[in-house]
C-alpha atoms as a PDB file:
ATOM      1  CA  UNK A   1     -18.115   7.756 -27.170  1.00  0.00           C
ATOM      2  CA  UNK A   2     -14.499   8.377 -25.945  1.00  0.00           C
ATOM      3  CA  UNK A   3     -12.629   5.833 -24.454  1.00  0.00           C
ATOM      4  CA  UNK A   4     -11.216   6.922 -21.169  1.00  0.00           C
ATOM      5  CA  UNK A   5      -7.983   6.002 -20.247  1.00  0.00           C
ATOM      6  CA  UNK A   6      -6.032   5.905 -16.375  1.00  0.00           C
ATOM      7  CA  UNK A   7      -4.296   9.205 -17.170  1.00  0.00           C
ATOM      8  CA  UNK A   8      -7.791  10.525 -18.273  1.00  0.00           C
ATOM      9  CA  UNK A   9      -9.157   9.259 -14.910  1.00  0.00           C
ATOM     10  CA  UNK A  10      -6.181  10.466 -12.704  1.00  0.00           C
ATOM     11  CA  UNK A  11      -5.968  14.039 -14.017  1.00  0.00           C
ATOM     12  CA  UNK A  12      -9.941  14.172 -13.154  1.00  0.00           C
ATOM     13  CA  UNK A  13      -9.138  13.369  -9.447  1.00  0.00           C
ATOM     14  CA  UNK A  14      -6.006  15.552  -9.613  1.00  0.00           C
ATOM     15  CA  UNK A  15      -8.758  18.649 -10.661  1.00  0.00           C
ATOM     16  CA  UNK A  16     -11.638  17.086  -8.632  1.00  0.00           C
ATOM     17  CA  UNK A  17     -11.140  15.435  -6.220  1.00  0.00           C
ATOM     18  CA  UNK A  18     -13.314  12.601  -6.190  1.00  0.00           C
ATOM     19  CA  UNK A  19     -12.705   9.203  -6.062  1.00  0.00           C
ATOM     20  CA  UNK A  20     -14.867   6.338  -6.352  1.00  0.00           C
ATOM     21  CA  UNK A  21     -14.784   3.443  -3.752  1.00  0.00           C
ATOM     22  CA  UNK A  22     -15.515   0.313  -4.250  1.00  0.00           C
ATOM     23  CA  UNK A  23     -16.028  -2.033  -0.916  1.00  0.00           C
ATOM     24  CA  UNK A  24     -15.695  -5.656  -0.419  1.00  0.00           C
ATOM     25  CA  UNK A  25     -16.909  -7.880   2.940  1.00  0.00           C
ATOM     26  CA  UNK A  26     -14.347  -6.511   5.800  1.00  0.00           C
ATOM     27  CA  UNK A  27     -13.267  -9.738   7.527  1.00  0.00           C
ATOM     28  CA  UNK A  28     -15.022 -11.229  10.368  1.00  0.00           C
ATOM     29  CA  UNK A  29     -12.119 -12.408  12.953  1.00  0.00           C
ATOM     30  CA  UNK A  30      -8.958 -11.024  13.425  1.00  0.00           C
ATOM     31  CA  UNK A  31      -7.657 -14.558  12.195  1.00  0.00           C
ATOM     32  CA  UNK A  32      -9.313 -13.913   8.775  1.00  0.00           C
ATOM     33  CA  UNK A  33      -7.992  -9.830   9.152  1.00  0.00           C
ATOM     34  CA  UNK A  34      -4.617 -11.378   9.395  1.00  0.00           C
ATOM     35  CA  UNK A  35      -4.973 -13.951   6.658  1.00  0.00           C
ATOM     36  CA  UNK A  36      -6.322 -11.021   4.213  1.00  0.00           C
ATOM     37  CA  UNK A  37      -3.281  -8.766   5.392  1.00  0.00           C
ATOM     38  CA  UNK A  38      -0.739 -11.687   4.703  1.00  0.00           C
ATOM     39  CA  UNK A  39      -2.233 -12.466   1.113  1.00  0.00           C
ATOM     40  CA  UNK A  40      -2.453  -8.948   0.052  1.00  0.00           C
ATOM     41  CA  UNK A  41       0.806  -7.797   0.826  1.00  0.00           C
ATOM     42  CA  UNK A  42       2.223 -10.389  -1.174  1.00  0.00           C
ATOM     43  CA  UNK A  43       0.121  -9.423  -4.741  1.00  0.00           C
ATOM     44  CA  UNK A  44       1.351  -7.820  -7.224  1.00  0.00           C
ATOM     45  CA  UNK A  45      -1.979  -6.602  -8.127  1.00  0.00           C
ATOM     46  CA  UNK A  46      -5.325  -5.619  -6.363  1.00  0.00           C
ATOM     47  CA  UNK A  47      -8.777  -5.193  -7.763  1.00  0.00           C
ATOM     48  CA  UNK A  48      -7.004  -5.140 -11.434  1.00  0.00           C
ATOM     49  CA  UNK A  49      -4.483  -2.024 -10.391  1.00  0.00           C
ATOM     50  CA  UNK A  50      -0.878  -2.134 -10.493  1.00  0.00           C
ATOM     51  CA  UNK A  51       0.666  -2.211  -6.561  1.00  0.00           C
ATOM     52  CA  UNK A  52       4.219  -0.216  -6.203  1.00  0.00           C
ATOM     53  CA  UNK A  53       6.741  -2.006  -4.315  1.00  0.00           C
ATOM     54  CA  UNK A  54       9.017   0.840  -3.379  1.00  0.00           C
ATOM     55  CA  UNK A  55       9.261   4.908  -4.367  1.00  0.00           C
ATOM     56  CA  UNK A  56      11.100   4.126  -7.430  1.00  0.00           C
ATOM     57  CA  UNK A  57       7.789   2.097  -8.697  1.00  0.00           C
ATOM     58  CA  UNK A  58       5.440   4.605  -6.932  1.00  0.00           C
ATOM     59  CA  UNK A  59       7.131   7.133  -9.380  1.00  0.00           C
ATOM     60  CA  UNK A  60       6.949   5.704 -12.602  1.00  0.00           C
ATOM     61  CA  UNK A  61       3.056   4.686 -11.707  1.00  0.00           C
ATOM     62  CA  UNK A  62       2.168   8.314 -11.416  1.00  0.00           C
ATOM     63  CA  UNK A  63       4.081   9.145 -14.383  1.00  0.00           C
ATOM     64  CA  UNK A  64       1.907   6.616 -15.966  1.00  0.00           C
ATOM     65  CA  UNK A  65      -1.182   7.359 -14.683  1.00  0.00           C
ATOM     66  CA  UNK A  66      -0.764  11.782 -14.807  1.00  0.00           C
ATOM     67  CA  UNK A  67      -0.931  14.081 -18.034  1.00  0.00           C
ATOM     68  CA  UNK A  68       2.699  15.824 -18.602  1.00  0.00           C
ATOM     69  CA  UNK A  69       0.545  19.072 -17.583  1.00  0.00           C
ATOM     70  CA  UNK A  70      -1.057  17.561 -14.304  1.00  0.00           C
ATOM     71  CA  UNK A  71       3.015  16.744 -13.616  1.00  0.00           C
ATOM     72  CA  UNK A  72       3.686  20.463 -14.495  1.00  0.00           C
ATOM     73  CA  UNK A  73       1.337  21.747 -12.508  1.00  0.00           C
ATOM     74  CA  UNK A  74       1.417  19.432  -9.444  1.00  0.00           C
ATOM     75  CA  UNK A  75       5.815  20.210  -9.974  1.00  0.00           C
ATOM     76  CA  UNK A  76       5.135  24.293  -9.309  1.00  0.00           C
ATOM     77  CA  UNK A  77       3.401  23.931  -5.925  1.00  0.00           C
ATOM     78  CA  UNK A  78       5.143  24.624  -2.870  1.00  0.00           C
ATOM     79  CA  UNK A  79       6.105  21.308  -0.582  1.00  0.00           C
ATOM     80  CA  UNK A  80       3.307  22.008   2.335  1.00  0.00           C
ATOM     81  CA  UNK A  81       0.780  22.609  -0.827  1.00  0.00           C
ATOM     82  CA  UNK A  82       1.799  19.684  -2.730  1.00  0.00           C
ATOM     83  CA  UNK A  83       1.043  17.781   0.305  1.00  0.00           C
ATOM     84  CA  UNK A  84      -2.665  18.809   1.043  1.00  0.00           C
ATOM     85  CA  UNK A  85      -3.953  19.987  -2.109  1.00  0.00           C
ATOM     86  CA  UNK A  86      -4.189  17.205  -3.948  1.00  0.00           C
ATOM     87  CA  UNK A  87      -4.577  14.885  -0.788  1.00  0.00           C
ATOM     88  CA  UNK A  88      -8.397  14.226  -1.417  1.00  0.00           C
ATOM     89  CA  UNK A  89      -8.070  13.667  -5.120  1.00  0.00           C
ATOM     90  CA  UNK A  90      -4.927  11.746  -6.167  1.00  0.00           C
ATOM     91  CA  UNK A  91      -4.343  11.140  -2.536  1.00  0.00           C
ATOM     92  CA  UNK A  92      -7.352   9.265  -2.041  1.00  0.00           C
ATOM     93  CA  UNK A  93      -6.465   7.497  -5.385  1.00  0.00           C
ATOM     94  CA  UNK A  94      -3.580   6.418  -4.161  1.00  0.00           C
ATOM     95  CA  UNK A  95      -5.057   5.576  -0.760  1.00  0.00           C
ATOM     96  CA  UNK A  96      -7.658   3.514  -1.614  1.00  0.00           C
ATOM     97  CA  UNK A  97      -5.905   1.669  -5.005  1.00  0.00           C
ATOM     98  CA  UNK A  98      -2.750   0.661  -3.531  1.00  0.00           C
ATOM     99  CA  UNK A  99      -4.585  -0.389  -0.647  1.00  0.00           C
ATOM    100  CA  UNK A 100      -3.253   1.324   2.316  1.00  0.00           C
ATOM    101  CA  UNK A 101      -6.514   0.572   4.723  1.00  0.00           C
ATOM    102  CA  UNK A 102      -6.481  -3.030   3.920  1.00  0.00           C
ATOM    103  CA  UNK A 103      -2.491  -3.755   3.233  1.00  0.00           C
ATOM    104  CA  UNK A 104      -0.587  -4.103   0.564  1.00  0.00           C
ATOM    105  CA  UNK A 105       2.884  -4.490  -0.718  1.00  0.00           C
ATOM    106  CA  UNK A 106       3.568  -0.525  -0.547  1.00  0.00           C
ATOM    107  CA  UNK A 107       2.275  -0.597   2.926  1.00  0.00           C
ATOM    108  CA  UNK A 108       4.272  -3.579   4.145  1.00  0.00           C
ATOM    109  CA  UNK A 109       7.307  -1.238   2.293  1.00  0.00           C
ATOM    110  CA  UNK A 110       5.925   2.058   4.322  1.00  0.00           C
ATOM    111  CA  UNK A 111       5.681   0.494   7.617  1.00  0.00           C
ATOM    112  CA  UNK A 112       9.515  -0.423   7.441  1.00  0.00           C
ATOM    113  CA  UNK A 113      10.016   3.586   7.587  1.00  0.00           C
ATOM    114  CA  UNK A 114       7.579   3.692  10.107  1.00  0.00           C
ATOM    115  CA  UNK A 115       4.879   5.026   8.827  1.00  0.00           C
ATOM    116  CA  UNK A 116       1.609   3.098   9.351  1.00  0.00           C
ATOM    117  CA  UNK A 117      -1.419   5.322   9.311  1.00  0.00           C
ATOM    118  CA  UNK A 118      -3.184   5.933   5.782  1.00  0.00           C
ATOM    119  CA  UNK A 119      -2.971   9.400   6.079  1.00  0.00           C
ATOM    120  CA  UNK A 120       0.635   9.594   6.930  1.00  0.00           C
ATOM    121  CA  UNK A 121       1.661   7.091   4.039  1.00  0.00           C
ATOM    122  CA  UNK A 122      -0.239   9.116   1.993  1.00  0.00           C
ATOM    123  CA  UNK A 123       1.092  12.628   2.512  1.00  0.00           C
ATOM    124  CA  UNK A 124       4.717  10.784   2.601  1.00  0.00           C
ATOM    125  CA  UNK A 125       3.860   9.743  -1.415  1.00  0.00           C
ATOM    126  CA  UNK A 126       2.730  12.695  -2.608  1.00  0.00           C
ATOM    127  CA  UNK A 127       6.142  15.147  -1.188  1.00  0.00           C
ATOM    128  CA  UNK A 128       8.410  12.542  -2.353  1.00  0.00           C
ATOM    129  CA  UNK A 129       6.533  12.581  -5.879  1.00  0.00           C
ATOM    130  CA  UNK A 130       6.593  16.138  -5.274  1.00  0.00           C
ATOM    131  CA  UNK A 131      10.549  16.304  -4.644  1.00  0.00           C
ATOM    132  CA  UNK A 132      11.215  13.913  -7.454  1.00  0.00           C
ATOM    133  CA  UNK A 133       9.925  15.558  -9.633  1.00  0.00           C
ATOM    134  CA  UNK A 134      11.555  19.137  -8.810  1.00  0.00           C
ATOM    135  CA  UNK A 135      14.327  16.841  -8.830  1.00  0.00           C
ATOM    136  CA  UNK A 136      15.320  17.465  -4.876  1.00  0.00           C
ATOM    137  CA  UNK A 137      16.856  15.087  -3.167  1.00  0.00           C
ATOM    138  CA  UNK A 138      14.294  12.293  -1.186  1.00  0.00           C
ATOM    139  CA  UNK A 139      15.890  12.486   1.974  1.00  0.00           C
ATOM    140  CA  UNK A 140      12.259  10.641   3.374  1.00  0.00           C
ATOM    141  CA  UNK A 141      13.911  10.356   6.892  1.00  0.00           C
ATOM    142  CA  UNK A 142      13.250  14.167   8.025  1.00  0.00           C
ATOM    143  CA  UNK A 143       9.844  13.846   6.357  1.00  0.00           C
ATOM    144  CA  UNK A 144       8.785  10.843   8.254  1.00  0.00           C
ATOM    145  CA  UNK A 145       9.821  12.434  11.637  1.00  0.00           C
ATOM    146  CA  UNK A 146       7.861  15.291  10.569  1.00  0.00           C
ATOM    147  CA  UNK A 147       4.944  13.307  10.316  1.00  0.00           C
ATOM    148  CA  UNK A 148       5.309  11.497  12.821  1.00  0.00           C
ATOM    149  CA  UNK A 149       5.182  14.389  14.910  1.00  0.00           C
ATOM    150  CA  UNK A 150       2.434  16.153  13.252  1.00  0.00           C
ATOM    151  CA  UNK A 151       0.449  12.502  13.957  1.00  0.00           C
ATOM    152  CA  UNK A 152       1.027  12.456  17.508  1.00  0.00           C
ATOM    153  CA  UNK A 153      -0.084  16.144  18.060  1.00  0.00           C
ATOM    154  CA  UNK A 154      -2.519  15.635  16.701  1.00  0.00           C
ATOM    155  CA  UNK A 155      -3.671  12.462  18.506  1.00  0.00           C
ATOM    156  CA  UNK A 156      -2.591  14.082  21.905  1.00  0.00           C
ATOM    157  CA  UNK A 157      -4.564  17.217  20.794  1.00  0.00           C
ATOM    158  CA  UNK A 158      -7.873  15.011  19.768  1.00  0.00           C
ATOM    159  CA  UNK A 159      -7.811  13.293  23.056  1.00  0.00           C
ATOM    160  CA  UNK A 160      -7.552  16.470  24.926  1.00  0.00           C
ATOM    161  CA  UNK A 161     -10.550  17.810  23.212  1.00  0.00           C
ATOM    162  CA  UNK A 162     -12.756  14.848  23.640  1.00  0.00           C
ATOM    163  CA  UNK A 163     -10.265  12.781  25.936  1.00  0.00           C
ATOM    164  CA  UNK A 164     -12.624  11.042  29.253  1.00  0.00           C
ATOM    165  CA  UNK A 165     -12.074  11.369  32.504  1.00  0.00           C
ATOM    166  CA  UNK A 166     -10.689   8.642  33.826  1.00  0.00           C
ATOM    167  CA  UNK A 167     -11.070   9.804  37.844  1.00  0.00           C
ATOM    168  CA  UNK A 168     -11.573  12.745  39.614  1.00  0.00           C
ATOM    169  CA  UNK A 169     -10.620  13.730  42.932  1.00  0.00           C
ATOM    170  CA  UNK A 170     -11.491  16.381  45.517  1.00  0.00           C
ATOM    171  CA  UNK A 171      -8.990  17.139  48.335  1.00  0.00           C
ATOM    172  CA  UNK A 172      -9.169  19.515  51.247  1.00  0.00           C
ATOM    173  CA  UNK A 173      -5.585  20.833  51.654  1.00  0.00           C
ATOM    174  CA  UNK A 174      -4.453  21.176  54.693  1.00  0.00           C
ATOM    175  CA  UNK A 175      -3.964  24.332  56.849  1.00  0.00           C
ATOM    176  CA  UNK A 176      -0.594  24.605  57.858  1.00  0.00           C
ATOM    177  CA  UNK A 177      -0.762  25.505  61.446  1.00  0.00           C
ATOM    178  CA  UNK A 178       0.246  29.018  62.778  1.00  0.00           C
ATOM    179  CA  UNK A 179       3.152  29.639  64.845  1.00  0.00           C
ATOM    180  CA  UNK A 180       2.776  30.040  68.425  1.00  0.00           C
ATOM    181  CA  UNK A 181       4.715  34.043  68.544  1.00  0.00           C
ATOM    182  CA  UNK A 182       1.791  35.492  66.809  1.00  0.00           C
ATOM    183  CA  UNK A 183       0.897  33.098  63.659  1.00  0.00           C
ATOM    184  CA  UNK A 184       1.511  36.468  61.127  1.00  0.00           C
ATOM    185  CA  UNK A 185       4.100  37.696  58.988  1.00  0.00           C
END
């Protein structure tokens, strides 16, 4: 039997999609929420996997992890592609592994450019991989406005589709009175 290594198993997400989760107890109390968060932003590793501290490490982890063809062929999408396609395979990866539900030292680093939802930091990860390794410049800021936006659309769209009302009201309006010289034009 082969022995699979990380760049076996992150080139079969790249291609598939999947990902397998694994699930501990969530915590109980927002005081033992907090006490997770604060212990695993400060690890270096989670559940045996490597944690990035910044883009530069984020980089040289997916280097790692990804065949030089995966990188090839991941390099020759277009930006809004290379930001969706693979979001539910290596995006999910990266989701779930560097622990951007639960916290981690990447997300502590994300939320200092603002970004804080999963989905967001993920999509962030994967054009900045994308741009590095075209060898464009970062420039994240333009990209995390651009999320931003595209987040709160799309939370101002969601609760207009299934937003609740809050109060309704019926009102008579008034009739304005008629003039006394005819009450016409």
């Amino acid at each position: 039997m082969k022995n699979y290594t990380p760049v076996a198993f992150v080139a079969v997400l790249l291609l598939t999609g999947q990902v397998g989760y694994s699930q501990s107890q969530p915590a109980a109390t927002e005081e033992q929420h907090e006490q997770s968060y604060d212990w695993r932003v400060r690890q270096e590793m989670l559940y045996g996997v490597y944690i990035p501290r910044d883009l530069g490490e984020v980089f040289t982890q997916l280097n790692r992890l990804s065949e030089a063809d995966d990188r090839a062929n991941f390099r020759m999408l277009n930006e809004r592609d290379a930001a969706t396609k693979p979001f539910f395979g290596l995006g999910r990866w990266m989701s779930h592994n560097w622990g951007f539900y639960g916290g981690s030292r990447l997300t502590a680093y994300l939320n200092q450019l603002n970004l804080f939802h999963p989905d967001d930091m993920t999509r962030f990860l994967l054009i900045m991989y994308h741009r590095h390794l075209n060898k464009n410049p970062l420039d994240p800021q333009p990209v995390v406005e651009g999320l931003l936006t595209a987040r709160k659309e799309y939370e101002q769209n969601r609760l207009l589709e299934n937003g609740e009302v809050l109060q309704e009201t019926t009102r008579q309006l008034a009739v304005p009175p008629q003039s006394a010289a005819g009450g016409g034009d």
